[in-house]
PDB file of N, CA and C in Angstrom:
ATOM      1  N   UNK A   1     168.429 168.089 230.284  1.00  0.00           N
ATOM      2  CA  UNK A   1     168.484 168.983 229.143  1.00  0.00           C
ATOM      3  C   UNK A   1     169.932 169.387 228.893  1.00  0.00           C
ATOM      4  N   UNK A   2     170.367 169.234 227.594  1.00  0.00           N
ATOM      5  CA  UNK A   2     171.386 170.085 227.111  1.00  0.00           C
ATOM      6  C   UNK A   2     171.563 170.822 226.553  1.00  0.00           C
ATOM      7  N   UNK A   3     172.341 171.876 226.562  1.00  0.00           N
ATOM      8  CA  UNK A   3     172.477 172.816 225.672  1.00  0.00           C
ATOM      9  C   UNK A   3     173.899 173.496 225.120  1.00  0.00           C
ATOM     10  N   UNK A   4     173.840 173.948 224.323  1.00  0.00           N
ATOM     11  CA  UNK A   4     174.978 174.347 223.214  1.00  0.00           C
ATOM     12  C   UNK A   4     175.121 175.522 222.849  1.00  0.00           C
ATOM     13  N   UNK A   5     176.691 175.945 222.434  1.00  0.00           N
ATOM     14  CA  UNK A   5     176.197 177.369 221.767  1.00  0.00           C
ATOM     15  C   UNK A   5     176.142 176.430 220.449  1.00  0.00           C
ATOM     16  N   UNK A   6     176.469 177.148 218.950  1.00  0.00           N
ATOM     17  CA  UNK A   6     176.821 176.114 217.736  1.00  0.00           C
ATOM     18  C   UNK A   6     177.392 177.528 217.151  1.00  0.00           C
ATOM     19  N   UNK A   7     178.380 178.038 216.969  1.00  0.00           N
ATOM     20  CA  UNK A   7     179.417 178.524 216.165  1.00  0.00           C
ATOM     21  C   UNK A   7     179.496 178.227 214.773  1.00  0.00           C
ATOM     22  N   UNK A   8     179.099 179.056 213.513  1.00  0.00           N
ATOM     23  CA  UNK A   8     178.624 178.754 212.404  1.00  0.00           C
ATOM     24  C   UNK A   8     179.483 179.651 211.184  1.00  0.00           C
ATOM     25  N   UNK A   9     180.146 178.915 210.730  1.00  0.00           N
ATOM     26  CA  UNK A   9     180.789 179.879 209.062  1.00  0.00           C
ATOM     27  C   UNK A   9     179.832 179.791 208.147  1.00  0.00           C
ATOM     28  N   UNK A  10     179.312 180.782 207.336  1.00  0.00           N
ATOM     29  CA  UNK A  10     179.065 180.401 206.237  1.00  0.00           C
ATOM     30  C   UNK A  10     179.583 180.712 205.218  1.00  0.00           C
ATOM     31  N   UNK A  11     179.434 180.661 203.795  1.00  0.00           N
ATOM     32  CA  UNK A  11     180.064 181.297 202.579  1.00  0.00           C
ATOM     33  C   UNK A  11     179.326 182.998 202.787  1.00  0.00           C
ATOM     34  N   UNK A  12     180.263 183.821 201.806  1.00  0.00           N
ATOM     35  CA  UNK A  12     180.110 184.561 201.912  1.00  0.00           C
ATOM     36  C   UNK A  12     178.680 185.377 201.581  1.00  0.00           C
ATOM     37  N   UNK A  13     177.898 186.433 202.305  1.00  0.00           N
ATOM     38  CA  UNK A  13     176.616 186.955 201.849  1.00  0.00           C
ATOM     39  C   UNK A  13     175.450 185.816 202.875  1.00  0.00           C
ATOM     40  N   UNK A  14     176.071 185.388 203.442  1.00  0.00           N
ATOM     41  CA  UNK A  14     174.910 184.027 203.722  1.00  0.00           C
ATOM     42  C   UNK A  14     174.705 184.088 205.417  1.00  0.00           C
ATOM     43  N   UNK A  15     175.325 184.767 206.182  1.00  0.00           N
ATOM     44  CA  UNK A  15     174.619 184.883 207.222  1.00  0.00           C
ATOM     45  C   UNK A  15     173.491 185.080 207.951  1.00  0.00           C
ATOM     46  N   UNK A  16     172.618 186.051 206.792  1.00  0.00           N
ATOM     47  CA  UNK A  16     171.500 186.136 207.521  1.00  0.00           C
ATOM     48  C   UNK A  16     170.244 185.185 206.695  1.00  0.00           C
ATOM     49  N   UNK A  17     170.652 184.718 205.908  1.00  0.00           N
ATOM     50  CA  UNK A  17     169.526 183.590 205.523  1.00  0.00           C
ATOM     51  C   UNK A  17     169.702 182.373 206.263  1.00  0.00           C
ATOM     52  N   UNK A  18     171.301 181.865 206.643  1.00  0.00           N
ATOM     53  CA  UNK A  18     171.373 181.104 207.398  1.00  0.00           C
ATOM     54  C   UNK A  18     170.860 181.185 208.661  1.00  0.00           C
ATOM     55  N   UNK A  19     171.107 181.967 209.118  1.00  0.00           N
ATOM     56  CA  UNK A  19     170.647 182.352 210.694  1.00  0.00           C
ATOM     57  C   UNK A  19     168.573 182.034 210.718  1.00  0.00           C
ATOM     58  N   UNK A  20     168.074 182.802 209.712  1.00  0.00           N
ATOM     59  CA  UNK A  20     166.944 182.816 209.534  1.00  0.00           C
ATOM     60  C   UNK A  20     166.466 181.036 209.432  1.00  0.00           C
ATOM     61  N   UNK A  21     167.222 180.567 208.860  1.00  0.00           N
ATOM     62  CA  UNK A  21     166.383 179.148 207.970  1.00  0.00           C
ATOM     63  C   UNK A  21     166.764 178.313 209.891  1.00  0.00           C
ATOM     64  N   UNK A  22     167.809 178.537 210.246  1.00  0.00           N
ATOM     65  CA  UNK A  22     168.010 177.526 211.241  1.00  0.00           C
ATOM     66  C   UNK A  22     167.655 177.482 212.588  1.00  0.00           C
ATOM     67  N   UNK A  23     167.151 178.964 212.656  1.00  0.00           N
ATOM     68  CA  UNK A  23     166.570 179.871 213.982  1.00  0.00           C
ATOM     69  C   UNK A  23     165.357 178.891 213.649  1.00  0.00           C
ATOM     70  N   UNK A  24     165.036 178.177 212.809  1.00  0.00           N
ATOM     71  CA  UNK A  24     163.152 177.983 212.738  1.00  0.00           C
ATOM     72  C   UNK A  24     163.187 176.327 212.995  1.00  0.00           C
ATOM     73  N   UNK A  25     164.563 175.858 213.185  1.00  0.00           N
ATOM     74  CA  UNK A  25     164.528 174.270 213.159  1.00  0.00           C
ATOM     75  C   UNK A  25     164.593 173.844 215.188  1.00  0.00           C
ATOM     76  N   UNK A  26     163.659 172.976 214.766  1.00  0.00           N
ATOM     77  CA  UNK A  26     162.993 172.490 216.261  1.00  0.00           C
ATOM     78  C   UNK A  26     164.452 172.371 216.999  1.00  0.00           C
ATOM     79  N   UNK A  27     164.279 172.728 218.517  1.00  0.00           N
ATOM     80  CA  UNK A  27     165.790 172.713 219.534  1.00  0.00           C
ATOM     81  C   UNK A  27     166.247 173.906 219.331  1.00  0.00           C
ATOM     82  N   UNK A  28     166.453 175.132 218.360  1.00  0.00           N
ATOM     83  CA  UNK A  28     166.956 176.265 218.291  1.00  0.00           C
ATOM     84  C   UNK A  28     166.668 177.068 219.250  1.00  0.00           C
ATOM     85  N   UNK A  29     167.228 177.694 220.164  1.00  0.00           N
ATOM     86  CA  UNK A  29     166.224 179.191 221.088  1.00  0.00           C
ATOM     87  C   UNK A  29     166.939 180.336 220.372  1.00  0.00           C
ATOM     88  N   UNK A  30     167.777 180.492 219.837  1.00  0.00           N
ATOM     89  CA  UNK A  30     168.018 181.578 219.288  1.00  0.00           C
ATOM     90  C   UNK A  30     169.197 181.374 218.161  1.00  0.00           C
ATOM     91  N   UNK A  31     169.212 182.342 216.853  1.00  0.00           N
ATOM     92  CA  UNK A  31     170.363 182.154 216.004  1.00  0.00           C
ATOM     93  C   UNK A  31     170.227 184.124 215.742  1.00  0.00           C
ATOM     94  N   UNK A  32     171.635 184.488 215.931  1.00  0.00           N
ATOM     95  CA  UNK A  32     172.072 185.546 215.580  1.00  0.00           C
ATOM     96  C   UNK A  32     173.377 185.387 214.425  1.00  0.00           C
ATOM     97  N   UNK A  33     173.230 186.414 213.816  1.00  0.00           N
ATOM     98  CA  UNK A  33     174.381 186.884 212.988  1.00  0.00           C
ATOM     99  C   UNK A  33     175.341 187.452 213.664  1.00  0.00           C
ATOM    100  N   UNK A  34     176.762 187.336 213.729  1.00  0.00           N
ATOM    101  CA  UNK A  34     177.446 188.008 214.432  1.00  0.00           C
ATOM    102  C   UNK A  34     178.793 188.582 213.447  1.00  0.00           C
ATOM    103  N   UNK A  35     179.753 189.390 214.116  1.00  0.00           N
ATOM    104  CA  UNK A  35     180.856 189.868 213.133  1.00  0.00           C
ATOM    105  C   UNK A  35     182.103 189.324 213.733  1.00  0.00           C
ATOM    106  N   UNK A  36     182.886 188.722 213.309  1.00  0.00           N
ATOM    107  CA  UNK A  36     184.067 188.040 213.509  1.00  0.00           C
ATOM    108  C   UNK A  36     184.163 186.816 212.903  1.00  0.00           C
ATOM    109  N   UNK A  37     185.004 185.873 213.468  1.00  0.00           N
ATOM    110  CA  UNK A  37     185.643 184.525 212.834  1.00  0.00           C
ATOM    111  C   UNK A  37     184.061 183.355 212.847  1.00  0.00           C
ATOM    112  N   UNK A  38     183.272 184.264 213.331  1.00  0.00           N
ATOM    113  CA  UNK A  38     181.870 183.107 212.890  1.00  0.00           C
ATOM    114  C   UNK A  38     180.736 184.378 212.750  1.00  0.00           C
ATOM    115  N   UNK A  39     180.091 183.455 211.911  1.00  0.00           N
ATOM    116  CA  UNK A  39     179.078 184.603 210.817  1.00  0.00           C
ATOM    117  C   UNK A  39     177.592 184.425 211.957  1.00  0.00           C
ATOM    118  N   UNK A  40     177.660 183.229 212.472  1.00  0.00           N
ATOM    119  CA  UNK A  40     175.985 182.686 213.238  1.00  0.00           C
ATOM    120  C   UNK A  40     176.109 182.556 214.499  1.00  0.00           C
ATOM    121  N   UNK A  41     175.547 182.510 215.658  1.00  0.00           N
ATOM    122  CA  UNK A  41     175.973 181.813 216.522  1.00  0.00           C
ATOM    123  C   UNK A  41     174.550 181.658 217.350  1.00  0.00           C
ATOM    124  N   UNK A  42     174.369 180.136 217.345  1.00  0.00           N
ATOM    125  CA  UNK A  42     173.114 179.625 217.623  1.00  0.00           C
ATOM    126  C   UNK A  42     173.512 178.874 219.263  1.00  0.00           C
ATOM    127  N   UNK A  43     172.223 179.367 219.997  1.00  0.00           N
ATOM    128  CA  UNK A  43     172.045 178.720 221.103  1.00  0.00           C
ATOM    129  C   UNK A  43     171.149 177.308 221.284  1.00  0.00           C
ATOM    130  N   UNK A  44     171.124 176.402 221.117  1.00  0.00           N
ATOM    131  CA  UNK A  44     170.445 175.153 220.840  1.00  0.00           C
ATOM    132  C   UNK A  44     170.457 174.564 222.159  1.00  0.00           C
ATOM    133  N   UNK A  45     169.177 173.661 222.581  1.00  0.00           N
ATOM    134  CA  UNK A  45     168.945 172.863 223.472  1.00  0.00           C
ATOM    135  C   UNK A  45     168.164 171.064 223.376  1.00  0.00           C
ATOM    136  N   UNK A  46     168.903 170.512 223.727  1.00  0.00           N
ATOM    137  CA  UNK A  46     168.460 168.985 223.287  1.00  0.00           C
ATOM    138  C   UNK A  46     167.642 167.995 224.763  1.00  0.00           C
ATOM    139  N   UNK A  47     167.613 166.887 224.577  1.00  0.00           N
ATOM    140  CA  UNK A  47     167.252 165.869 225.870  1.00  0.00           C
ATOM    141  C   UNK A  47     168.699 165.278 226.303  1.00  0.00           C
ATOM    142  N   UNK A  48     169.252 164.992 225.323  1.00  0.00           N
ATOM    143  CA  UNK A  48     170.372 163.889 225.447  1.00  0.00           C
ATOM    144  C   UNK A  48     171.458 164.613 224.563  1.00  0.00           C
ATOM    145  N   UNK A  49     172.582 164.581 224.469  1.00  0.00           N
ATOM    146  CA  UNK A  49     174.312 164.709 224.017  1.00  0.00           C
ATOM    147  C   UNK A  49     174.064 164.294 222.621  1.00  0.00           C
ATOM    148  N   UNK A  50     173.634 163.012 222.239  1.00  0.00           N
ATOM    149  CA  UNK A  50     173.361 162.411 221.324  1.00  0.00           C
ATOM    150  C   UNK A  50     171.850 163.084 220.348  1.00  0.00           C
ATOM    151  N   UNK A  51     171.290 163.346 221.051  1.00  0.00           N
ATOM    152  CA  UNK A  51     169.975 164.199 220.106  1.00  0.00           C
ATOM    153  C   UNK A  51     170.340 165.450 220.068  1.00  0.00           C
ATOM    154  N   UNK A  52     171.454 166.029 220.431  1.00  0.00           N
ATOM    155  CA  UNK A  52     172.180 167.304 219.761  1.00  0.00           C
ATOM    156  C   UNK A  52     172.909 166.823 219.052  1.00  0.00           C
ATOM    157  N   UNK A  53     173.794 166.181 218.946  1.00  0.00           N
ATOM    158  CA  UNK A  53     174.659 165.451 217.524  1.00  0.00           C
ATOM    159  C   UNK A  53     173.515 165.911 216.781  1.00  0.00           C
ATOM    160  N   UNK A  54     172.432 164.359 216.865  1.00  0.00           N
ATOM    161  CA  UNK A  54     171.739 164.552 215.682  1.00  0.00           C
ATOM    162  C   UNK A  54     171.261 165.596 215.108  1.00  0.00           C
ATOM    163  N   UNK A  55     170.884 166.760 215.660  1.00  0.00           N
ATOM    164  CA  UNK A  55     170.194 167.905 214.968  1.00  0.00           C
ATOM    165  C   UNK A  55     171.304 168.657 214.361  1.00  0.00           C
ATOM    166  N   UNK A  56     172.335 168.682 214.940  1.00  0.00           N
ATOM    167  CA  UNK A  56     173.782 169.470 214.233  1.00  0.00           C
ATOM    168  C   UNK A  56     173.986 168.942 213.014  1.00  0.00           C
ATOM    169  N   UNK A  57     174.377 167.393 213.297  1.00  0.00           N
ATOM    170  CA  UNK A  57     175.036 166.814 212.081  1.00  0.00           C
ATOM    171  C   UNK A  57     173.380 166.591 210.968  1.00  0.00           C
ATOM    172  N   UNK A  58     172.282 165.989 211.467  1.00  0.00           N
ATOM    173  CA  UNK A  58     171.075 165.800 210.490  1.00  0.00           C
ATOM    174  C   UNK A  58     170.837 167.323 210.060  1.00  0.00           C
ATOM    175  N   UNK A  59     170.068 168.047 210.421  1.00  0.00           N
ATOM    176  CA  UNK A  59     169.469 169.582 210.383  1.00  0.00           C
ATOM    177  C   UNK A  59     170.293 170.027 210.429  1.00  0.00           C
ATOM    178  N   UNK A  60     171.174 170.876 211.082  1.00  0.00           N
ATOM    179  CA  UNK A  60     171.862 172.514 210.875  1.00  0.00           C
ATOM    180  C   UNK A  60     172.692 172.269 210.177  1.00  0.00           C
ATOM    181  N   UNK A  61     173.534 170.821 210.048  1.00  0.00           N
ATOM    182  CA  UNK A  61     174.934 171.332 208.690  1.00  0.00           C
ATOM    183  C   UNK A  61     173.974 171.175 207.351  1.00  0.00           C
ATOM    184  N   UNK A  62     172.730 171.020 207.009  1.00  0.00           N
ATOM    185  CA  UNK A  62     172.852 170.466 206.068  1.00  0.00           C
ATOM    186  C   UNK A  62     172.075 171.679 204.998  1.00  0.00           C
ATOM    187  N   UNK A  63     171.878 172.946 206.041  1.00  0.00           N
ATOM    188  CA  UNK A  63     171.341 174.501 205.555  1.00  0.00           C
ATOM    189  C   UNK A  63     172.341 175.029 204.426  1.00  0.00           C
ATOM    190  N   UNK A  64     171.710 175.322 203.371  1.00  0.00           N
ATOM    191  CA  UNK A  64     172.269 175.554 202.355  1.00  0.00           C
ATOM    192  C   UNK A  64     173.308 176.828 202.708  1.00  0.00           C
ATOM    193  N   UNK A  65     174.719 177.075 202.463  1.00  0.00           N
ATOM    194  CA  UNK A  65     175.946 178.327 202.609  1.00  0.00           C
ATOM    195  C   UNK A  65     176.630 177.818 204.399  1.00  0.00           C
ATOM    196  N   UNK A  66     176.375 177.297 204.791  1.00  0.00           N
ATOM    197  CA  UNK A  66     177.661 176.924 205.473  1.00  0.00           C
ATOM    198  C   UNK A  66     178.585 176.410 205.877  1.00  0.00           C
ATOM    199  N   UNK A  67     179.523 176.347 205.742  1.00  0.00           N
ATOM    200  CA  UNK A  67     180.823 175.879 205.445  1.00  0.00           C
ATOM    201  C   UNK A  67     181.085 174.996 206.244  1.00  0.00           C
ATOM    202  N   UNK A  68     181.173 175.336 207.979  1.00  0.00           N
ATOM    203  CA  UNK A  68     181.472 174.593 209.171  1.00  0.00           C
ATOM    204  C   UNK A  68     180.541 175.204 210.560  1.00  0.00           C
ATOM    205  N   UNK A  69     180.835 174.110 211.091  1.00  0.00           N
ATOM    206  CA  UNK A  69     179.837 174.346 212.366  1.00  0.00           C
ATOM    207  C   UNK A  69     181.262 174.009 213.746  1.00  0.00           C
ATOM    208  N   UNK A  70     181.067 174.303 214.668  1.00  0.00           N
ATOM    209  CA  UNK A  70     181.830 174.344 216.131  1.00  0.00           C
ATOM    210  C   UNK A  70     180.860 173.980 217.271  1.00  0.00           C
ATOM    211  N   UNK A  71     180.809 173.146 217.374  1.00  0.00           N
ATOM    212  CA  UNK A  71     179.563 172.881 218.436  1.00  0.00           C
ATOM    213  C   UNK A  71     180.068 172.921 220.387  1.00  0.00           C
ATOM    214  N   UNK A  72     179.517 173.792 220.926  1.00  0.00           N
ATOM    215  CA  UNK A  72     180.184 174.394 222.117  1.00  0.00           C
ATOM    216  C   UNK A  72     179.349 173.797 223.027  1.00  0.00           C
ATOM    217  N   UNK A  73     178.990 172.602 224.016  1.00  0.00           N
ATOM    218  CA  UNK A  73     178.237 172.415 225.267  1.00  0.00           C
ATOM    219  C   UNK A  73     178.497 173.370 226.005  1.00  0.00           C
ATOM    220  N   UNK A  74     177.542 173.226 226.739  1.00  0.00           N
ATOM    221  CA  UNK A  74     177.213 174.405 228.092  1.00  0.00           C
ATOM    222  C   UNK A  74     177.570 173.468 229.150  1.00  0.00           C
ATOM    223  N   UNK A  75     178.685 173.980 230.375  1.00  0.00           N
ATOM    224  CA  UNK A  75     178.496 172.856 231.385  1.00  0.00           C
ATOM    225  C   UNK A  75     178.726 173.804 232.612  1.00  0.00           C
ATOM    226  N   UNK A  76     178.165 173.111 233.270  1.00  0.00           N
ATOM    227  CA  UNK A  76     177.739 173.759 234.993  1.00  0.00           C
ATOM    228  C   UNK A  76     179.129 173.071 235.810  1.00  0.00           C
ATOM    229  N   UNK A  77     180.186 174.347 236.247  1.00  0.00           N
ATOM    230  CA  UNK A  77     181.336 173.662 237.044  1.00  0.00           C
ATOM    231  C   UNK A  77     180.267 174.256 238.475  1.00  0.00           C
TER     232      UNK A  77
END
């Protein structure tokens, strides 16, 4: 299992619909709104490196108001 944070801009006013629409897409465990240099910040979990690509780049960029995504792995030192 992998997992991610995903660091999220959106346009302005759009944080919490974003957060809402993407909190509901399969792999999400949590999407909050936050205040600073990123408006979302979603905790996501996949099988493979590559089936998190896909849900970032297929599903979450493609939520209507956000600008950019930062995609953060989780790794165990």
């Amino acid at each position: 299992m992998v997992q991610a944070y995903i660091l999220i801009q959106t346009e302005v006013g759009k944080a919490s619909s974003v957060a809402e629409v993407v909190g509901a897409i399969p792999g999400v465990v949590r999407a909050e709104d936050v205040t600073g240099p990123y408006d979302v910040i979603v905790r996501a979990e996949a099988d493979t490196v590559d089936d998190l690509g896909r849900m970032v780049v297929a599903r979450i960029q493609h939520v209507e108001g956000i600008t950019r995504t930062l995609t953060c792995p989780v790794v165990h030192l």
